[in-house]
N, C-alpha and C. Protein backbone atom coordinates (compact mmCIF):
# COMPACT_ATOMS: atom_id res chain seq x y z
N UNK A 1 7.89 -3.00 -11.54
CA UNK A 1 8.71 -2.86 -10.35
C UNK A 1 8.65 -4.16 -9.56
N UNK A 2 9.94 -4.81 -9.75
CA UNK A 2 10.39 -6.04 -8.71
C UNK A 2 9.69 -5.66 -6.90
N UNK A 3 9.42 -6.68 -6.18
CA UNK A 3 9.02 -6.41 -4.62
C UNK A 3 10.24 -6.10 -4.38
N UNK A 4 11.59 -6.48 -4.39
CA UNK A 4 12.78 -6.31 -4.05
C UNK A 4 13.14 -5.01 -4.26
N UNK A 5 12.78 -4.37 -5.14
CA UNK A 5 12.66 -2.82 -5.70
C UNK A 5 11.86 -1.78 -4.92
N UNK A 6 10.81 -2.34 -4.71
CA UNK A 6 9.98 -1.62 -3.63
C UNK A 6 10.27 -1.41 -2.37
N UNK A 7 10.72 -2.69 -1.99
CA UNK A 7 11.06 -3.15 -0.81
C UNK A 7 12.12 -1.95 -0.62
N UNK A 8 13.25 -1.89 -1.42
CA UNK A 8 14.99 -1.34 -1.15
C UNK A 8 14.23 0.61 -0.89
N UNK A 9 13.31 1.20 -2.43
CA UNK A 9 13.14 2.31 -2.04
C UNK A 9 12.14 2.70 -0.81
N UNK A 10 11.59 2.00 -0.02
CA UNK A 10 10.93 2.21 1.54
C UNK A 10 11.86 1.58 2.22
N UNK A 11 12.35 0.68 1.96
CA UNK A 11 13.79 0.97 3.12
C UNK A 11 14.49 2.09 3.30
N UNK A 12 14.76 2.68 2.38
CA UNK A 12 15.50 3.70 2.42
C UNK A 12 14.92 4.99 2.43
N UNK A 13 13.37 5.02 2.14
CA UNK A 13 12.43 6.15 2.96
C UNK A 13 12.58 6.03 4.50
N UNK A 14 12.30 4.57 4.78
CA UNK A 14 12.56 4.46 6.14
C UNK A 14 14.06 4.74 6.76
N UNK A 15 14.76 4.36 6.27
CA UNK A 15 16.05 5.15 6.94
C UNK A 15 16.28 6.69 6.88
N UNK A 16 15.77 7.40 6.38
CA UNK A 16 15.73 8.73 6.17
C UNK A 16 14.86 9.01 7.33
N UNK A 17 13.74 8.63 7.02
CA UNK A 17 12.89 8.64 8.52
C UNK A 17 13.26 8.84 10.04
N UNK A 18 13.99 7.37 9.61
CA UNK A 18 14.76 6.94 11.65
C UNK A 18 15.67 8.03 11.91
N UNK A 19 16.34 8.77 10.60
CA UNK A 19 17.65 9.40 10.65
C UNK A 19 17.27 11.11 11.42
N UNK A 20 15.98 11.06 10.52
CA UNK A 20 15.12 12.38 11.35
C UNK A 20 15.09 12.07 12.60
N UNK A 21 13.97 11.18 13.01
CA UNK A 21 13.25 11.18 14.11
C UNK A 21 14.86 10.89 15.40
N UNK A 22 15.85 10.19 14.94
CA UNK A 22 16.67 10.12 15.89
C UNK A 22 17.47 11.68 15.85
N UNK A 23 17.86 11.77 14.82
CA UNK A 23 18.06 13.85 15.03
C UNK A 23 17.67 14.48 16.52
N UNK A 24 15.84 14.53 15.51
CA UNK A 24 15.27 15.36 16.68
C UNK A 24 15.12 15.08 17.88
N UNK A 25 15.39 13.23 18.30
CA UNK A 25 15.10 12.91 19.48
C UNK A 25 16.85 13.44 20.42
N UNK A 26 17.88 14.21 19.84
CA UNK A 26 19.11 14.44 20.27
C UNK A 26 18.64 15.57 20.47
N UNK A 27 17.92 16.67 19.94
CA UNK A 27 17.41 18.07 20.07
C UNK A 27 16.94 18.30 21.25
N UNK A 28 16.09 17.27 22.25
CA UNK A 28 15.41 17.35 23.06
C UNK A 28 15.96 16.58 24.44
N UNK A 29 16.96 15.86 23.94
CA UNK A 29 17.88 15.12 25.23
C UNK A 29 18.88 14.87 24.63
N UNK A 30 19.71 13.68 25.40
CA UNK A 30 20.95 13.91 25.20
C UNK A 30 21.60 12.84 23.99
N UNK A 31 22.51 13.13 23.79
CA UNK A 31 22.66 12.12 22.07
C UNK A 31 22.85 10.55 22.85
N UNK A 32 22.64 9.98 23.57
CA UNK A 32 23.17 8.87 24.12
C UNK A 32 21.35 7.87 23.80
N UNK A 33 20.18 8.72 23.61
CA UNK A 33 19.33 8.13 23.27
C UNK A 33 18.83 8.02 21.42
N UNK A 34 20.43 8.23 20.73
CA UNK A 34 19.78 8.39 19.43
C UNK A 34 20.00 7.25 19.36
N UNK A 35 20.66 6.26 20.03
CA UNK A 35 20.76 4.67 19.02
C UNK A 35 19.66 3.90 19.60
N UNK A 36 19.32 4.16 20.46
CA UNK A 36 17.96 3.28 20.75
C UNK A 36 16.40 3.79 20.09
N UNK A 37 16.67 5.23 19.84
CA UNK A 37 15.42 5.35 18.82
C UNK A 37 15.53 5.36 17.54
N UNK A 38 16.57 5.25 17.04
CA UNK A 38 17.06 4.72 16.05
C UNK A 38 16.46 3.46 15.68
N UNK A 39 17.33 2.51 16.36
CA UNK A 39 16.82 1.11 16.46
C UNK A 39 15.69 0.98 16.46
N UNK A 40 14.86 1.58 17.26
CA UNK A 40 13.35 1.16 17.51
C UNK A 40 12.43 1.78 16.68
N UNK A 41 12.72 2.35 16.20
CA UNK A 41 11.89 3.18 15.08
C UNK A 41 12.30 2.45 13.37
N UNK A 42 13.36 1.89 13.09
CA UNK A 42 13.58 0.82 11.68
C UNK A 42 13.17 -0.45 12.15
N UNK A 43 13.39 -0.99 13.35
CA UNK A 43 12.56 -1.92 13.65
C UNK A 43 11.13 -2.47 13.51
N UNK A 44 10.53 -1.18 13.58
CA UNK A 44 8.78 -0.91 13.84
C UNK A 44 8.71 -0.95 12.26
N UNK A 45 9.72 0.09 11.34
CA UNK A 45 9.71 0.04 10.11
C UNK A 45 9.60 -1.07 9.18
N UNK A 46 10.61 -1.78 9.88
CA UNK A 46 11.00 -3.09 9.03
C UNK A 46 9.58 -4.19 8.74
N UNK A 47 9.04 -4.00 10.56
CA UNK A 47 7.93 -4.70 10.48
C UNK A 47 6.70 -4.54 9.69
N UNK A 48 6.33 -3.28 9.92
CA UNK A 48 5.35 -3.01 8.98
C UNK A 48 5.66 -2.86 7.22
N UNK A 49 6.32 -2.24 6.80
CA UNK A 49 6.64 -2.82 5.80
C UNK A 49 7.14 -4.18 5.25
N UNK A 50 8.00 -5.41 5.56
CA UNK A 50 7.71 -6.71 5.26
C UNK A 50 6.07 -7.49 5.53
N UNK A 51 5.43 -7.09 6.40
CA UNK A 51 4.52 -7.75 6.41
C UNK A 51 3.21 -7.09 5.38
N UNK A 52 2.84 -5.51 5.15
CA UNK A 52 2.41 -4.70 3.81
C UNK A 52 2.60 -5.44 2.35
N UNK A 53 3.92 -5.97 2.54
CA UNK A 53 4.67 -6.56 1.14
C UNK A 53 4.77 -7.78 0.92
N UNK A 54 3.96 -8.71 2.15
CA UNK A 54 3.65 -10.13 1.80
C UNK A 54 5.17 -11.01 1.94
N UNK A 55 6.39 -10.38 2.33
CA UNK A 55 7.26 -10.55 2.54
C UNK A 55 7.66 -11.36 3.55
N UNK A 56 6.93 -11.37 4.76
CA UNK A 56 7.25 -12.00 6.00
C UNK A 56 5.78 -11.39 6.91
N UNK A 57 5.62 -12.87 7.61
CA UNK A 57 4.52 -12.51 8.31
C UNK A 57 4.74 -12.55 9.65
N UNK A 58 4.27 -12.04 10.57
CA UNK A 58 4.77 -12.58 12.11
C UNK A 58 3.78 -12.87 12.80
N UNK A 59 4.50 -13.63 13.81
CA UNK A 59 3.60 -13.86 15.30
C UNK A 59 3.18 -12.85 15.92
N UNK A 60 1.44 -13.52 16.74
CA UNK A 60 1.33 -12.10 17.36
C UNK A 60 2.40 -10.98 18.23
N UNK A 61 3.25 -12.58 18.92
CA UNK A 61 4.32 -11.99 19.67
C UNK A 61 5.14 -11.10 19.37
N UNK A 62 5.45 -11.25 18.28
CA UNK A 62 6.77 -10.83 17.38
C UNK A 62 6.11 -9.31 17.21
N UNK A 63 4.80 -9.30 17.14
CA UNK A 63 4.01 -7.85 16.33
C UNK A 63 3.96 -7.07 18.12
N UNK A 64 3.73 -7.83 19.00
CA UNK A 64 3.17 -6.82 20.68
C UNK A 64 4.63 -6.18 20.65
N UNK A 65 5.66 -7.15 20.90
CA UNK A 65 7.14 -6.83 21.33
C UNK A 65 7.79 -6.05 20.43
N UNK A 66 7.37 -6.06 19.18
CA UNK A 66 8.08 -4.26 18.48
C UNK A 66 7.56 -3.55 18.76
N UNK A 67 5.84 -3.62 18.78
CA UNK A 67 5.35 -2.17 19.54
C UNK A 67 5.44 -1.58 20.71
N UNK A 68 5.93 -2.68 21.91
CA UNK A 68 6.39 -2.11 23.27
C UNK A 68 7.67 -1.88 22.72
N UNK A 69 8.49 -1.98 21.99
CA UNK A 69 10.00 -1.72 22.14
C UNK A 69 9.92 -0.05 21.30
N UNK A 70 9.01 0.00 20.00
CA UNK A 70 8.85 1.46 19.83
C UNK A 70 8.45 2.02 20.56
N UNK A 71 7.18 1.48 21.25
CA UNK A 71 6.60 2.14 22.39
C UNK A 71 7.46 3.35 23.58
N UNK A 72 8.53 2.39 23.73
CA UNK A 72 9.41 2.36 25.01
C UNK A 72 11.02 3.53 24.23
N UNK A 73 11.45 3.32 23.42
CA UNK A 73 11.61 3.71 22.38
C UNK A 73 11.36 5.49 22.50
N UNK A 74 9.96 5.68 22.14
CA UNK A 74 9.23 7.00 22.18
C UNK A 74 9.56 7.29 23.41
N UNK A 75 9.29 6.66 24.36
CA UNK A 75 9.04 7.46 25.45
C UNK A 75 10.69 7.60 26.14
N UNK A 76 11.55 6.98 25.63
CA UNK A 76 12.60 7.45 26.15
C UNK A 76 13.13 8.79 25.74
N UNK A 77 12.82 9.53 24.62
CA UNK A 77 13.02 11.00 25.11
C UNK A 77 12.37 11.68 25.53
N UNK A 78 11.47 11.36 26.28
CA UNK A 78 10.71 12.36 27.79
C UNK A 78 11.48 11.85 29.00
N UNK A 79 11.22 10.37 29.16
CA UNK A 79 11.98 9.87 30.35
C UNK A 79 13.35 9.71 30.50
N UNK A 80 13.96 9.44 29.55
CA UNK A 80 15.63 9.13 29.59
C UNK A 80 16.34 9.89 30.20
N UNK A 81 17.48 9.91 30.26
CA UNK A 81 18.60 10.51 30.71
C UNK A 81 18.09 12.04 30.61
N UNK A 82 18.57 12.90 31.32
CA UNK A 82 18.57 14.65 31.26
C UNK A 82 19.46 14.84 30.36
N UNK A 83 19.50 15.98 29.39
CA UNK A 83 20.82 16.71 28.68
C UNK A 83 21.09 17.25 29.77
N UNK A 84 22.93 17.00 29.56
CA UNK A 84 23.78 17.47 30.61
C UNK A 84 24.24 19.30 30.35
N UNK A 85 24.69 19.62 31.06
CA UNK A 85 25.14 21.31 30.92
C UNK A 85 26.17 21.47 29.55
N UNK A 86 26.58 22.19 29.39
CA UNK A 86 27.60 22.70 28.67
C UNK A 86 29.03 21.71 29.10
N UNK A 87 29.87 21.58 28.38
CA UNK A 87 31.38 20.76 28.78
C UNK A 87 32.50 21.86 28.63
């Protein structure tokens, strides 16, 4: 198995993943926070897997600022926006 091979089927575990976790984060508020946990959750993905795979390494910076952005991320469906009533 090519790294490129590995790489493509955990990408695409990981998108299955984000696809959940942004689901359920619409279950609990309102759909206007699925693209930011979306984002922030393949992001976090991306990172830890390229760097697992010798693929790309990062700065510490690069490693604090995805984890405050998942961080922030998570916590936007407790804090975010309210689900609105019925339309």
């Amino acid at each position: 198995a090519s790294t490129q091979g590995c790489f493509l089927a955990l990408y695409a575990i990981g998108q299955i993943g984000a696809g959940g976790s942004s689901t359920a984060a619409s279950w609990y508020g309102p759909v206007s926070i699925t693209l930011p946990v979306y984002m922030g959750s393949m992001q976090l993905w991306t990172l830890l897997l390229m760097s697992a795979l010798g693929m790309q390494s990062y700065t510490k910076s690069q490693q604090v600022g995805t984890l405050v952005l998942a961080t922030a991320t998570t916590l936007l469906v407790d804090a975010g926006p309210a689900a609105g009533g019925a339309v």
